[in-house]
Each structure stands twice: as structure tokens, then as C-alpha cells.
C-alpha atoms as a PDB file:
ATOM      1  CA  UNK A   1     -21.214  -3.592   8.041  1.00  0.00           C
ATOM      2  CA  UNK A   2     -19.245  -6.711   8.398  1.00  0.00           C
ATOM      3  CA  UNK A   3     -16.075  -6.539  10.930  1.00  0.00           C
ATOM      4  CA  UNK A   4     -15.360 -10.062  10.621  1.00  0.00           C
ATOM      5  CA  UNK A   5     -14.198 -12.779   8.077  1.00  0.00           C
ATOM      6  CA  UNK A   6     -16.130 -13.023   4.997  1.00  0.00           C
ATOM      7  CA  UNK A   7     -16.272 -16.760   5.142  1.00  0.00           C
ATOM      8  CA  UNK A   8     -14.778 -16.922   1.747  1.00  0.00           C
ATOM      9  CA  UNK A   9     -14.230 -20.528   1.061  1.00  0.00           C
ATOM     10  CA  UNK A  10     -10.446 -21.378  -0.221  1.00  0.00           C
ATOM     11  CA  UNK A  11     -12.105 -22.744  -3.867  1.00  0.00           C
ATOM     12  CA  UNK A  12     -13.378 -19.022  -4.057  1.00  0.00           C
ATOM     13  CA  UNK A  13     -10.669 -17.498  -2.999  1.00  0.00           C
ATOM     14  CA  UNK A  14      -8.557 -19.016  -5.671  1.00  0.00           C
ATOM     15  CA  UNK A  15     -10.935 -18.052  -8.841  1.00  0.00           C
ATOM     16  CA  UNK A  16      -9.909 -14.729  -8.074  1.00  0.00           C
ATOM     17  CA  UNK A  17      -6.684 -15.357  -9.417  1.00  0.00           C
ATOM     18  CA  UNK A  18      -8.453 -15.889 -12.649  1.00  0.00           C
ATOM     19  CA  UNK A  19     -11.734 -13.891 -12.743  1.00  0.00           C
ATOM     20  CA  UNK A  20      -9.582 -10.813 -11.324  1.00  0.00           C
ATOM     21  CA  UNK A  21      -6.350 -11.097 -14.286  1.00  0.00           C
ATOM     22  CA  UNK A  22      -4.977  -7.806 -15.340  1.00  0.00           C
ATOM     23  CA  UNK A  23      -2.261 -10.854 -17.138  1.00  0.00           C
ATOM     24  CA  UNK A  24      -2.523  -9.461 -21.210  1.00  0.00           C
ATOM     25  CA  UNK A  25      -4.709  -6.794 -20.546  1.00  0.00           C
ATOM     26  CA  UNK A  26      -2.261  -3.797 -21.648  1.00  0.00           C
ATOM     27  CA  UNK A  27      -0.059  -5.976 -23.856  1.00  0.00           C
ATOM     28  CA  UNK A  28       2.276  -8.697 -22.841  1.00  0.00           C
ATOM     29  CA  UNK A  29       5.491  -6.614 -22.255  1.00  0.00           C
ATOM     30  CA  UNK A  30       3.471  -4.650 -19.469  1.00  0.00           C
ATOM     31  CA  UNK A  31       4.880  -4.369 -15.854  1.00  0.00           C
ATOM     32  CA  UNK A  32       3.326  -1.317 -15.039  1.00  0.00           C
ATOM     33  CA  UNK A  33      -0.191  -3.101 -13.988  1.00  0.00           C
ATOM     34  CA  UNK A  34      -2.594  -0.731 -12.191  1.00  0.00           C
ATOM     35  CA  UNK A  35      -0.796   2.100 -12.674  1.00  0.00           C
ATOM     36  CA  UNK A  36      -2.023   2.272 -16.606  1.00  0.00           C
ATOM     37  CA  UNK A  37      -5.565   3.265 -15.493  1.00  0.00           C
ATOM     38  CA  UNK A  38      -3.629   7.003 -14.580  1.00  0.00           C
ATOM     39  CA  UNK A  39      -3.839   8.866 -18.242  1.00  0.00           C
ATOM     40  CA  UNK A  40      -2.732  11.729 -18.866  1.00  0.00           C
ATOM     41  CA  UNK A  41      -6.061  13.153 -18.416  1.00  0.00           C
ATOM     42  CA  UNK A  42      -6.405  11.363 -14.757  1.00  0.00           C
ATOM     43  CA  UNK A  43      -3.289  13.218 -13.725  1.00  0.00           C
ATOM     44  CA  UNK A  44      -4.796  16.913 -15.317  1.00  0.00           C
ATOM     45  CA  UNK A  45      -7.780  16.480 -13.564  1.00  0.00           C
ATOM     46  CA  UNK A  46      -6.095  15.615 -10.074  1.00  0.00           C
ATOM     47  CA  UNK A  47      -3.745  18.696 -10.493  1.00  0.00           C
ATOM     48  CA  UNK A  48      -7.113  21.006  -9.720  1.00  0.00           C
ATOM     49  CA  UNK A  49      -7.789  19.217  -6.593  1.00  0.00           C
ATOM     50  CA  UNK A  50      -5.037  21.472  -5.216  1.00  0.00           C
ATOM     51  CA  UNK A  51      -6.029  25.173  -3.849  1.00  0.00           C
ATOM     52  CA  UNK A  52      -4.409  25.526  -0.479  1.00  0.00           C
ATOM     53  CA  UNK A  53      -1.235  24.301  -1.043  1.00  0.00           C
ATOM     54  CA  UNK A  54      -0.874  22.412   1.809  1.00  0.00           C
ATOM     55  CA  UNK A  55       1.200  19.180   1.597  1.00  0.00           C
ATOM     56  CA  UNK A  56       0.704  16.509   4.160  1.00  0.00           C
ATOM     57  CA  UNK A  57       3.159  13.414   3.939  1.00  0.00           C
ATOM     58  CA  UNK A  58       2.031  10.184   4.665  1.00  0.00           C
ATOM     59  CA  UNK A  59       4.969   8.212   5.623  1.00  0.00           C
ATOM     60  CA  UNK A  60       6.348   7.086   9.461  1.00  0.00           C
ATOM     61  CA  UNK A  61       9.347   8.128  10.286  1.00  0.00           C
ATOM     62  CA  UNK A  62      12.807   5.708   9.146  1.00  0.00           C
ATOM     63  CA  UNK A  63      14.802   5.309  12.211  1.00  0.00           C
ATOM     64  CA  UNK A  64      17.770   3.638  13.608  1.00  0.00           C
ATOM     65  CA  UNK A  65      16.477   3.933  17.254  1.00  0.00           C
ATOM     66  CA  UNK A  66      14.549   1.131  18.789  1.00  0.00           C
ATOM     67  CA  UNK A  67      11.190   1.777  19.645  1.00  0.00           C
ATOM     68  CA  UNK A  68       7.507   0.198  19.156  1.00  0.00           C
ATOM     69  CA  UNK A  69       6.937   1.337  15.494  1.00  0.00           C
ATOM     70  CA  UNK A  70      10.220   0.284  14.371  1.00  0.00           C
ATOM     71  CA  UNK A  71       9.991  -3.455  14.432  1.00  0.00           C
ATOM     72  CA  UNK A  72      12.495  -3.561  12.111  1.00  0.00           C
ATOM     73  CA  UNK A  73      15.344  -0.582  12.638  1.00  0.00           C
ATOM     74  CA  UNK A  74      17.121   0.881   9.602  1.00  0.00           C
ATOM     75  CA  UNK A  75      21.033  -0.084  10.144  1.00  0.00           C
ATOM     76  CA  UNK A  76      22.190   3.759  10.079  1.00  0.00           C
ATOM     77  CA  UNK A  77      26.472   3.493   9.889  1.00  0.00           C
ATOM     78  CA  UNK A  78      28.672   6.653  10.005  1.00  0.00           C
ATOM     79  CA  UNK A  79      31.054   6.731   7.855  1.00  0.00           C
ATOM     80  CA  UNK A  80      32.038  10.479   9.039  1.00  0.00           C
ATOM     81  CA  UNK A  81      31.029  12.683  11.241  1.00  0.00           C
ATOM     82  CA  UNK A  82      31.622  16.020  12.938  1.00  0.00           C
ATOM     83  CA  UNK A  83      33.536  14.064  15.955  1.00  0.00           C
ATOM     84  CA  UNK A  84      36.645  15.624  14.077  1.00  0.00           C
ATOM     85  CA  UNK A  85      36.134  14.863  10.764  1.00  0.00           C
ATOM     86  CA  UNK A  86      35.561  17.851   8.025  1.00  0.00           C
ATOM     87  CA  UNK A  87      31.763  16.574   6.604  1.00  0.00           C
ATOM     88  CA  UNK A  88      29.682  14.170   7.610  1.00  0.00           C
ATOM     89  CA  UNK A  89      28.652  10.742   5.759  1.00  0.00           C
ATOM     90  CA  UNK A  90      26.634   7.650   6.382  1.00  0.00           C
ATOM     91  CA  UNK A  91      25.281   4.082   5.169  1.00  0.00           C
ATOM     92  CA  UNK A  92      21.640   3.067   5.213  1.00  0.00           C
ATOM     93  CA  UNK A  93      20.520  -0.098   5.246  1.00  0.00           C
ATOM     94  CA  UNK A  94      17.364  -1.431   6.156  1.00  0.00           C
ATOM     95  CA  UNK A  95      14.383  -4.268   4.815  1.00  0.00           C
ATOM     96  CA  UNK A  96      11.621  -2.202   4.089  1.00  0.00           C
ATOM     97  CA  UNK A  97       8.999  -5.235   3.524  1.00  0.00           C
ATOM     98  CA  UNK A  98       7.522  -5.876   6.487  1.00  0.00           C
ATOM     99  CA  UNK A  99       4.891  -3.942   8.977  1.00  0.00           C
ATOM    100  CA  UNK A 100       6.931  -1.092   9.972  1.00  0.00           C
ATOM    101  CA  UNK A 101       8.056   0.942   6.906  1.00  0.00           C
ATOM    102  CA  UNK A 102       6.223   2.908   4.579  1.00  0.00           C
ATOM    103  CA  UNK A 103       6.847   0.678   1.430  1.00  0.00           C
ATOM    104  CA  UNK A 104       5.447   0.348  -1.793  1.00  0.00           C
ATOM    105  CA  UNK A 105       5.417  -3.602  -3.267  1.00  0.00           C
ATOM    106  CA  UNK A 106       6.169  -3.996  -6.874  1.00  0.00           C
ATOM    107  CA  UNK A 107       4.557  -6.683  -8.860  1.00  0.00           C
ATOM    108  CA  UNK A 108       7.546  -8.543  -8.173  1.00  0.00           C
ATOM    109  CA  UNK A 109       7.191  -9.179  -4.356  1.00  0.00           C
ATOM    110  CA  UNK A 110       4.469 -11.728  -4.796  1.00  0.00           C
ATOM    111  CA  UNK A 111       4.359 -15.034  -6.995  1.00  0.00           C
ATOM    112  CA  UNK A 112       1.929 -18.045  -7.247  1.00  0.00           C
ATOM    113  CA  UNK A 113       2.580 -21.269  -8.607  1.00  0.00           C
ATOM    114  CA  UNK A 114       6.091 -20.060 -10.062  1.00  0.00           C
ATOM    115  CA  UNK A 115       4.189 -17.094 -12.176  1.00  0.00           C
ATOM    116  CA  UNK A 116       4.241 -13.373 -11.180  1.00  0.00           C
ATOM    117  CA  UNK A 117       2.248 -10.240 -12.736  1.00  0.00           C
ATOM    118  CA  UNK A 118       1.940 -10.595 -16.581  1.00  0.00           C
ATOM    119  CA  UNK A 119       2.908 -14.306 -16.873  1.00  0.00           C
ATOM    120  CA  UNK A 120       6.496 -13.524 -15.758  1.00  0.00           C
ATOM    121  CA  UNK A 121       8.451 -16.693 -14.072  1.00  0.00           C
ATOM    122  CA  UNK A 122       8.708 -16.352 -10.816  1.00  0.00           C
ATOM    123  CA  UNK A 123      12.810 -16.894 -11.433  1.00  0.00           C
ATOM    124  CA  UNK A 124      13.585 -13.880 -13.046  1.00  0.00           C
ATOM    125  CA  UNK A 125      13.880 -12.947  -9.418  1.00  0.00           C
ATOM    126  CA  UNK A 126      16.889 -14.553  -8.576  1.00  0.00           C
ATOM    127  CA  UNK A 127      19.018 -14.193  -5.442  1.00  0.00           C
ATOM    128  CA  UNK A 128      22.433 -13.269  -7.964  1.00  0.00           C
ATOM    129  CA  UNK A 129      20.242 -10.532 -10.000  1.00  0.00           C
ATOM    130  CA  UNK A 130      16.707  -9.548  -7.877  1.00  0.00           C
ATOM    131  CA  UNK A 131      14.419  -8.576 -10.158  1.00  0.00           C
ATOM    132  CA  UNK A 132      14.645  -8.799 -13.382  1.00  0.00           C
ATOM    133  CA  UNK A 133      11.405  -8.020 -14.143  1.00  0.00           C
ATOM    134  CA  UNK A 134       8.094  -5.879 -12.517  1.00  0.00           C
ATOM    135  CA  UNK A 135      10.643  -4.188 -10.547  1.00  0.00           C
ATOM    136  CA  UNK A 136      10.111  -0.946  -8.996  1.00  0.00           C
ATOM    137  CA  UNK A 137      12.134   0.809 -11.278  1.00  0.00           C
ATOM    138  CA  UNK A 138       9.233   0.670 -13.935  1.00  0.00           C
ATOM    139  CA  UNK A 139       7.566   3.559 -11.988  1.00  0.00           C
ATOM    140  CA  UNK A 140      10.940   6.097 -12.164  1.00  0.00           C
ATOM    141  CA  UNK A 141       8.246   8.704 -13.654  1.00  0.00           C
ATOM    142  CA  UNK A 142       6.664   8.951 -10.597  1.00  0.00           C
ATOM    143  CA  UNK A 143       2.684   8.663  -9.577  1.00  0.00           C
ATOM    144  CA  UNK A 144       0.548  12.015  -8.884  1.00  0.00           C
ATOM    145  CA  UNK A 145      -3.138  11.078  -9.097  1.00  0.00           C
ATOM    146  CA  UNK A 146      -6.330  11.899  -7.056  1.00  0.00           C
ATOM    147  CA  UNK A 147      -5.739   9.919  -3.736  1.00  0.00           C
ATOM    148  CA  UNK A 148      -8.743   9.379  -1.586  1.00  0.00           C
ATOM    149  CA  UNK A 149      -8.754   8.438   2.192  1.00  0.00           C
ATOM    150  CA  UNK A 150     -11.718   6.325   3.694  1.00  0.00           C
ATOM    151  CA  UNK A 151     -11.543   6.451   7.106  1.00  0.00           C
ATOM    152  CA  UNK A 152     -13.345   2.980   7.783  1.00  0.00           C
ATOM    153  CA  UNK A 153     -12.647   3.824  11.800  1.00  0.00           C
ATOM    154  CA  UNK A 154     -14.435   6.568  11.482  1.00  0.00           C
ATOM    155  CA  UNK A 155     -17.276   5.324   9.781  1.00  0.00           C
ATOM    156  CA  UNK A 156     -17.395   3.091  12.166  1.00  0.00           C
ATOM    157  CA  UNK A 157     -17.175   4.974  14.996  1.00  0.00           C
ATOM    158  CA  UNK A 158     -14.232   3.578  16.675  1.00  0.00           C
ATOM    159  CA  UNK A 159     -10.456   5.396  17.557  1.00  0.00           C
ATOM    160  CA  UNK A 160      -9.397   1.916  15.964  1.00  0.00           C
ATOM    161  CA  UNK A 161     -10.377  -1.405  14.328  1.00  0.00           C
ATOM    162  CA  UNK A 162     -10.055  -3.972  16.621  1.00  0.00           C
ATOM    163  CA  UNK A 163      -6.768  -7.019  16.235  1.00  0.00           C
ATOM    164  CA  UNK A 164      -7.642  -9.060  13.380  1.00  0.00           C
ATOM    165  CA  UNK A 165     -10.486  -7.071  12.296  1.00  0.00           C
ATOM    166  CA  UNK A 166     -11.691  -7.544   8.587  1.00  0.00           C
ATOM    167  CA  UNK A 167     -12.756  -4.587   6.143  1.00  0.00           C
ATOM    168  CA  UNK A 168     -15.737  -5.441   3.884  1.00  0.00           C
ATOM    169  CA  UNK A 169     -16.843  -4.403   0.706  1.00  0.00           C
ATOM    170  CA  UNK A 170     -19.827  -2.319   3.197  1.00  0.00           C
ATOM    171  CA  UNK A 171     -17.059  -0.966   5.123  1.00  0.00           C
ATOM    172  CA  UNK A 172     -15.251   0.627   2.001  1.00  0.00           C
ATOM    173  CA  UNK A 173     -18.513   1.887   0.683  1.00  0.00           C
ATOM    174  CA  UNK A 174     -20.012   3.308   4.401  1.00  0.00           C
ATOM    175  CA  UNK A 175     -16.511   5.047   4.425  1.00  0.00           C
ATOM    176  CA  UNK A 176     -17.446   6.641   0.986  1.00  0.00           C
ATOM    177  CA  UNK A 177     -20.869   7.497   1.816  1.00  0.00           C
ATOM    178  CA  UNK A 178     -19.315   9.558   4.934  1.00  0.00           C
ATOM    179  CA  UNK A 179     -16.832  11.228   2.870  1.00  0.00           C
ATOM    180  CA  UNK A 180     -19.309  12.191   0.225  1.00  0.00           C
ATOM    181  CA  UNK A 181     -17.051  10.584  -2.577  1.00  0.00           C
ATOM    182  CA  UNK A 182     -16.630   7.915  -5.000  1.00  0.00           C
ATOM    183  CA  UNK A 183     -13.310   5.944  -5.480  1.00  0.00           C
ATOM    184  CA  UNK A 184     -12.466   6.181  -9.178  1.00  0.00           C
ATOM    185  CA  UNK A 185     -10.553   4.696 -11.766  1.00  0.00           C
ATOM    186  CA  UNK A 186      -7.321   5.999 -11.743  1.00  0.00           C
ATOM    187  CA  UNK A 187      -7.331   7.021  -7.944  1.00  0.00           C
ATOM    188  CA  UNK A 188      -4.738   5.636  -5.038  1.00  0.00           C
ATOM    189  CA  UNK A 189      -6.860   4.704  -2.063  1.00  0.00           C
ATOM    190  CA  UNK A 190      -5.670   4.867   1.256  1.00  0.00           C
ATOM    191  CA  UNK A 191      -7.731   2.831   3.514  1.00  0.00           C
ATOM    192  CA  UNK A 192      -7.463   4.353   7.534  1.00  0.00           C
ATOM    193  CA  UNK A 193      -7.815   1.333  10.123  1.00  0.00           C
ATOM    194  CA  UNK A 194      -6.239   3.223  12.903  1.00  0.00           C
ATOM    195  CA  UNK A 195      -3.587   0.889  13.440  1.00  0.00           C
ATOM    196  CA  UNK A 196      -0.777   3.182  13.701  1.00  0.00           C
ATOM    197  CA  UNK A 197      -2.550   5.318  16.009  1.00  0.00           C
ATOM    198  CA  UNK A 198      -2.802   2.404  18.096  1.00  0.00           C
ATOM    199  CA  UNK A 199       0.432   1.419  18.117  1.00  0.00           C
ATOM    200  CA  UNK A 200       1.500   5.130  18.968  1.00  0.00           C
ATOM    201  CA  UNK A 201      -0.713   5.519  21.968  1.00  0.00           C
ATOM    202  CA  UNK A 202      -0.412   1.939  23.130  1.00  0.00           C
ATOM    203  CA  UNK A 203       2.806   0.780  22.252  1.00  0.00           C
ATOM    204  CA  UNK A 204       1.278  -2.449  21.183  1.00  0.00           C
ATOM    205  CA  UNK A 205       2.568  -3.750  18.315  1.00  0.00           C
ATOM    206  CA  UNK A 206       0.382  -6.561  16.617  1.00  0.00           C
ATOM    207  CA  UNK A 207       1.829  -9.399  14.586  1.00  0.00           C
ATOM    208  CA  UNK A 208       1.644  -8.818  11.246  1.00  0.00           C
ATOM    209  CA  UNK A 209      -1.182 -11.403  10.922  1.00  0.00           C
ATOM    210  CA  UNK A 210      -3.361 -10.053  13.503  1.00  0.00           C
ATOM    211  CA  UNK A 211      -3.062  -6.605  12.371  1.00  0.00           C
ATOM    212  CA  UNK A 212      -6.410  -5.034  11.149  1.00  0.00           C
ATOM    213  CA  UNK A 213      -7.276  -4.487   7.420  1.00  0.00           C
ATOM    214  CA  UNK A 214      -8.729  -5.441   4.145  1.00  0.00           C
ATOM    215  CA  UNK A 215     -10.296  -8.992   3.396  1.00  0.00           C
ATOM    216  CA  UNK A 216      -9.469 -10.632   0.494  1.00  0.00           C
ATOM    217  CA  UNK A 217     -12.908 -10.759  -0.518  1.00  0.00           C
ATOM    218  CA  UNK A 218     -13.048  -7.020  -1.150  1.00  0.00           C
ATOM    219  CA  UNK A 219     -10.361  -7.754  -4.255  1.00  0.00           C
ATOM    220  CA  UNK A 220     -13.175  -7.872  -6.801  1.00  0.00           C
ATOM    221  CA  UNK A 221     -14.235  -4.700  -5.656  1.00  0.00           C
ATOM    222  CA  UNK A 222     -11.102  -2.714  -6.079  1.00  0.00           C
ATOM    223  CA  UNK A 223     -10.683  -4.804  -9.317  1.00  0.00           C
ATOM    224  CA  UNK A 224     -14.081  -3.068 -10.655  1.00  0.00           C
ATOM    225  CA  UNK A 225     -13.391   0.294  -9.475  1.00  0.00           C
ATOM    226  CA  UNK A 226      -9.881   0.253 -11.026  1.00  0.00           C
ATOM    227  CA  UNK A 227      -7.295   1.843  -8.697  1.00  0.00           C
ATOM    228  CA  UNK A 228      -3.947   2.111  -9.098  1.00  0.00           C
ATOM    229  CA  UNK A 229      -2.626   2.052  -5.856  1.00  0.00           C
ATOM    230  CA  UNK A 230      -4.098   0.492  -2.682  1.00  0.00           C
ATOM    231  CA  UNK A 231      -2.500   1.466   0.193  1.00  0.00           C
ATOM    232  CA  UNK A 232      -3.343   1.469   4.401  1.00  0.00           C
ATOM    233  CA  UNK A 233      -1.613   2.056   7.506  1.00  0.00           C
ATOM    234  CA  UNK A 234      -1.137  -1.509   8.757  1.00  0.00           C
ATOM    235  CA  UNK A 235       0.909  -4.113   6.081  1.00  0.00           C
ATOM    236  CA  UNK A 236      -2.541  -5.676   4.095  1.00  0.00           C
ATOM    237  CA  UNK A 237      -1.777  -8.868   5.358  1.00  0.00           C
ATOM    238  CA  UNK A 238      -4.005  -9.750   8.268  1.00  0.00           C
ATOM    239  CA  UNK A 239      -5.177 -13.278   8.400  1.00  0.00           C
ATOM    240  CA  UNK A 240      -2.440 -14.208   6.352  1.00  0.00           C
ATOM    241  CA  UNK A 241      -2.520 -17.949   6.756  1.00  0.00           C
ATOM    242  CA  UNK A 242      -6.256 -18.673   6.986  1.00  0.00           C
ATOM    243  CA  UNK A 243      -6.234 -20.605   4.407  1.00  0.00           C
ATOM    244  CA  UNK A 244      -4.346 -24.084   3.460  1.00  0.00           C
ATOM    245  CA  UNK A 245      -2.747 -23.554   0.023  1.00  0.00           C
ATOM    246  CA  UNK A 246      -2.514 -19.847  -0.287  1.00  0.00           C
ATOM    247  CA  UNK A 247      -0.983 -17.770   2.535  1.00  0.00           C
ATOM    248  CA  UNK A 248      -1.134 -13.968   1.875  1.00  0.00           C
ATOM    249  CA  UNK A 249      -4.193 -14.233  -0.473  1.00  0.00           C
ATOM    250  CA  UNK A 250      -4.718 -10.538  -0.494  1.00  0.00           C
ATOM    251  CA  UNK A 251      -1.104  -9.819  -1.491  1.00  0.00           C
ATOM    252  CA  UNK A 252      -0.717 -13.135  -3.742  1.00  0.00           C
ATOM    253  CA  UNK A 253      -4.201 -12.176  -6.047  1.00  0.00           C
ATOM    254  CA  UNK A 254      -3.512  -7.730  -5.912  1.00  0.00           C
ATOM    255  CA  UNK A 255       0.131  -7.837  -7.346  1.00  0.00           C
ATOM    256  CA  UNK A 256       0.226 -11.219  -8.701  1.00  0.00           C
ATOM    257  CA  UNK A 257      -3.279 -11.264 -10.797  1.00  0.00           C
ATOM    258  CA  UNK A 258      -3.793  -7.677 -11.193  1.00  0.00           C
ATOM    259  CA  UNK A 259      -0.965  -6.417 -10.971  1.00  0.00           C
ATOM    260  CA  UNK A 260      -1.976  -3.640  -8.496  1.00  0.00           C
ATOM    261  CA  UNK A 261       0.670  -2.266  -6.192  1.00  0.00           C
ATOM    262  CA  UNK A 262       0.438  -1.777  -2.416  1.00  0.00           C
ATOM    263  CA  UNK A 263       1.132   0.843  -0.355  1.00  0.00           C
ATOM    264  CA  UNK A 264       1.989  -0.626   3.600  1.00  0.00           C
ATOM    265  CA  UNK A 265       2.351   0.907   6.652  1.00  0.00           C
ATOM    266  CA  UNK A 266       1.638   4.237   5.402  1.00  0.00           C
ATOM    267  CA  UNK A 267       1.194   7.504   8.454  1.00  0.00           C
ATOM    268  CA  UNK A 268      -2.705   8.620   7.539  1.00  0.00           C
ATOM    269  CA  UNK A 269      -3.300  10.065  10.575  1.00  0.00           C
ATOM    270  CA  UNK A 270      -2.528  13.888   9.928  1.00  0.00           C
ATOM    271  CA  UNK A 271      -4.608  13.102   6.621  1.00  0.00           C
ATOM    272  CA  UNK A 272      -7.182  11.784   8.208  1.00  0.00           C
ATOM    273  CA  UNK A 273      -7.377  15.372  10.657  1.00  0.00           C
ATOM    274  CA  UNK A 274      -6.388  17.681   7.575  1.00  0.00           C
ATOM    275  CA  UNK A 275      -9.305  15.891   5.779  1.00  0.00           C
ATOM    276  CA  UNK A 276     -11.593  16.340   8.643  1.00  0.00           C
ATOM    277  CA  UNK A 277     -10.802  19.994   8.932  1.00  0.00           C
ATOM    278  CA  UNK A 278     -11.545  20.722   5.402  1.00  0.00           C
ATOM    279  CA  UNK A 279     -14.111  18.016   5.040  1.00  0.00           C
ATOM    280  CA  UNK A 280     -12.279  17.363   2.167  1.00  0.00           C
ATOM    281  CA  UNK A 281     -11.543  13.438   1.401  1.00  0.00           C
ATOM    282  CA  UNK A 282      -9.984  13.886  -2.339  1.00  0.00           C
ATOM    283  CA  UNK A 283      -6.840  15.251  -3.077  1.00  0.00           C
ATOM    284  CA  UNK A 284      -3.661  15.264  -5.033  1.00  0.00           C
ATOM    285  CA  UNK A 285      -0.835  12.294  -4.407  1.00  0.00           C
ATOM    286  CA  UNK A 286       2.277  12.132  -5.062  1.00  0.00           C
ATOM    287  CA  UNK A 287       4.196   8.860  -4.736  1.00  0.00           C
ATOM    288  CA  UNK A 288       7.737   8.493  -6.050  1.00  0.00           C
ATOM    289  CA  UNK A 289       9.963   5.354  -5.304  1.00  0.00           C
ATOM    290  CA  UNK A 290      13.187   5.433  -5.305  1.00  0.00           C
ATOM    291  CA  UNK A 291      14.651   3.793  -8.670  1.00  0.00           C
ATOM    292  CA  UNK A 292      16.183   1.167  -7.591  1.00  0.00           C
ATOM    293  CA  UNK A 293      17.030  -1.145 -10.385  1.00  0.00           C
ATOM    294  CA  UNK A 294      16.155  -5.305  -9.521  1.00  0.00           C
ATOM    295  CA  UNK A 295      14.262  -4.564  -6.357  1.00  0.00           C
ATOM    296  CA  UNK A 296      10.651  -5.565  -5.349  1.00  0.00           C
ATOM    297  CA  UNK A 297       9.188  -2.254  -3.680  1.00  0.00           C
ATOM    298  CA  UNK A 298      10.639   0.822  -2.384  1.00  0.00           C
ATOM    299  CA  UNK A 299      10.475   2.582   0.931  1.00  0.00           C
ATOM    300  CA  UNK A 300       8.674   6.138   0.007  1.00  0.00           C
ATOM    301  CA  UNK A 301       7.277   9.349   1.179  1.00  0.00           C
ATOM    302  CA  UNK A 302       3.609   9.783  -0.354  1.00  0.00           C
ATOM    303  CA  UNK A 303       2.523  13.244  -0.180  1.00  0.00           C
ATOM    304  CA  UNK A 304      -0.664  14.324   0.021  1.00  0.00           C
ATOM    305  CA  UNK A 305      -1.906  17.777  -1.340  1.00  0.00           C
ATOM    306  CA  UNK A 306      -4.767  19.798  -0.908  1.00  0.00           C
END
């Protein structure tokens, strides 16, 4: 199993932008990307994953308080409280992009050579208006698929990947064979690095670029399996600037060229126990982003359920 880069050169890396296009494939008004390969069918299917009825959510806490997994604090402003007022009421704000909340990115977070998902300009996201296109908003129906955790940690026999470390295409499919499963079309895969579990033993918190996580060159392979969601618990964007003309290729060739959304910073570490327990790596997700008209991504509560 490879831990370290794949020695992709940057002429490589860049055909994936082209041999990896989702850009026509469901019609040219599309923004929903990935997310067409859940059917109706897909969805039936998931819904008898669940016999327990146990719900596990797989988001960190949003806080106001400053602390090691809150790099970037949610602004929390009461407007009134029970200091003598009759009810209480309060403004959020907060920049949920980033390595410390659970986000999901819209096709519209990423662009490359002044194109986004679909063939979109870049400037229909504008400072005046956001996004006028591939926003969030598109997925206001909600996701509930099967959702599958590989624990590449644990198939690797460590409480954590190390700083920097790079998940192969071996890694994803070790993690599998441990499980006993097979990521699917259709499916939201949650990849565990152990990151967060790190960070809440530790209280080290790694730049965003040294973070553990998935190498670009593993994009083919999610391409061919054809998820709809890819999510982890560290932001998917370690060795960000390894390259000279493309920073972020992970990001720039998932969203931009296939138009496959990302889940960061997600919480899998009471999955990864619940799935333990029940030996059970499959299940039922739930993911439903706020709608938030113009915006690139939306901070969420995925919810697994067994």
C-alpha cells in the first residue's frame, strides 16, 4: 500500500481534467453532477440498509468558543437573551470553507482556467450576486443514499495517518477488502484518516496542506466507481501546492471536471466504532444542506443510519 506521493507528473495530472469530464454528460443545463448517479432505485435500495434504527451524525460540533478544532470560530451574536429580556435570539455567522467545519462544496467552489462544472464561466460567481450557478441550492431535495466508511487507518493499522500522508488507489481498496464491501455507484464514501481524532487527543492542528488524505491520483478511481459524494474527516486538500500551475488539484479536477461534491471535515469517528461494533461498513446517509440560494457549499449534519 502506498502512504506516500504517487509521483504523478503535473502533464498527468492535468489530463484528468479531460479524461475524467462529467462536462455534457447529463445534458448541458446540469448542475447536479455526481449526485445523478442516485436513482430512485439507489435511494430504495439504501432505505433497507436500516434495521436498528440507530442514527449516528457525522458532523463536529459549530462553536463560538476557541479551541483546537475550531480554527475558524462561528461569530455567535445575541440579539436577546434571558439577562432580562422575554425570549432569546441570536446571529450566526461563520466561513464554513476551510479545515474546521463540516461543509459540503458545491460545484461552484472550484474553477480552472475561468470554467467551472458543466462549462459554466467562472463569473457567474460574482462578489455582487455569489453564485449564480452550481450553487448549493440545486440539492434542496436532500441526499439519502448507501454511505460507506473505509477506515484506511485501520487497514493500516495505525490510530492515525501520519502529516502529509497520501491515500492510494491500494489504500481505498485494502480498506474495502477489510470491510467486506464494494463502493458502488450511487454511494457517498467517507474516507477515515484519523485526523480528527488526532487533533482531539493531541491538540495539534495541521495546516491544511499537511493534513492527511486522498491523492489526486486516486480521482480516476472514484471517477470509475461513480460516487456521488466523497467526503473525509480532514479538508481533501493535502499537498495542495505540489504542483506549479494547479494548486488544489484534487478539489480543482472532483468539482470542476466531474462535478462531484465534497464532503470536509466530517466527525467519522463514532461511525467508525458503531461500524466496528456491528461489523457493519454500509449504511443509510442522509445529507441535507441548507438552501442557501448563490452560495458555494453548505455547513451540514450528515447522518448516518443503521
Amino acid at each position: 500500500m502506498s502512504s506516500t506521493k504517487d509521483n504523478l507528473s503535473e502533464k498527468e495530472v492535468l489530463s484528468y481534467l479531460d479524461s475524467l469530464s462529467n462536462w455534457g454528460r447529463w445534458g448541458k443545463e446540469d448542475e447536479l453532477g455526481t449526485v445523478n448517479f442516485i436513482n430512485p432505485e439507489k435511494v430504495k435500495k439504501s432505505l433497507s440498509l436500516v434495521k436498528d434504527g440507530v442514527s449516528v451524525s457525522c458532523s463536529r460540533q459549530i462553536s463560538s468558543s476557541i479551541r483546537p478544532d475550531m480554527k475558524t470560530q462561528a461569530i455567535r451574536y445575541m440579539v436577546d437573551s434571558g439577562e432580562g429580556g422575554r425570549k432569546a435570539l441570536e446571529f450566526i455567522g461563520m466561513v464554513f470553507h476551510g479545515n474546521s467545519i463540516t461543509h459540503i462544496d458545491s460545484p461552484a467552489h472550484y474553477f480552472w482556467k475561468g470554467k467551472m462544472y458543466n462549462n459554466r464561466p467562472a463569473d457567474l460567481v460574482s462578489s455582487r450576486e455569489g453564485a449564480q450557478a452550481n450553487d448549493v441550492e440545486v440539492l434542496r431535495n436532500g441526499i439519502a443514499t448507501r454511505g460507506v466508511l473505509l477506515d484506511v487507518a485501520a487497514a493500516k493499522n495505525k490510530k492515525w495517518l501520519d502529516a502529509g500522508e497520501e491515500i492510494a488507489v491500494s489504500d481505498l481498496e485494502a480498506a474495502e477488502k477489510l470491510a467486506g464491501i464494494k463502493v458502488q455507484s450511487g454511494d457517498v464514501l467517507l474516507v477515515r484518516t484519523g485526523n480528527y481524532q488526532r487533533l482531539l487527543e493531541t491538540k495539534e492542528v495541521l495546516e491544511i496542506s499537511k493534513e492527511p488524505g486522498l491523492s489526486v491520483a486516486v480521482t480516476p478511481w472514484l471517477h470509475k466507481r461513480e460516487i456521488s459524494v466523497v467526503g473525509s474527516d480532514t479538508a481533501n486538500s493535502n499537498n495542495s501546492n505540489q504542483y506549479q500551475n494547479i494548486s488544489n488539484p484534487f478539489h480543482v479536477i472532483s468539482l470542476v471536471s466531474m462535478g462531484l461534491w465534497i464532503l470536509d471535515n466530517a466527525n467519522l469517528e463514532e461511525l467508525a466504532k458503531v461500524c466496528e461494533e456491528k461489523k457493519q461498513w454500509e449504511f443509510l446517509i442522509t445529507i441535507n444542506p441548507l438552501r442557501l440560494k448563490n452560495v458555494t457549499g453548505s455547513p451540514g449534519n450528515p447522518v448516518a443510519i443503521f
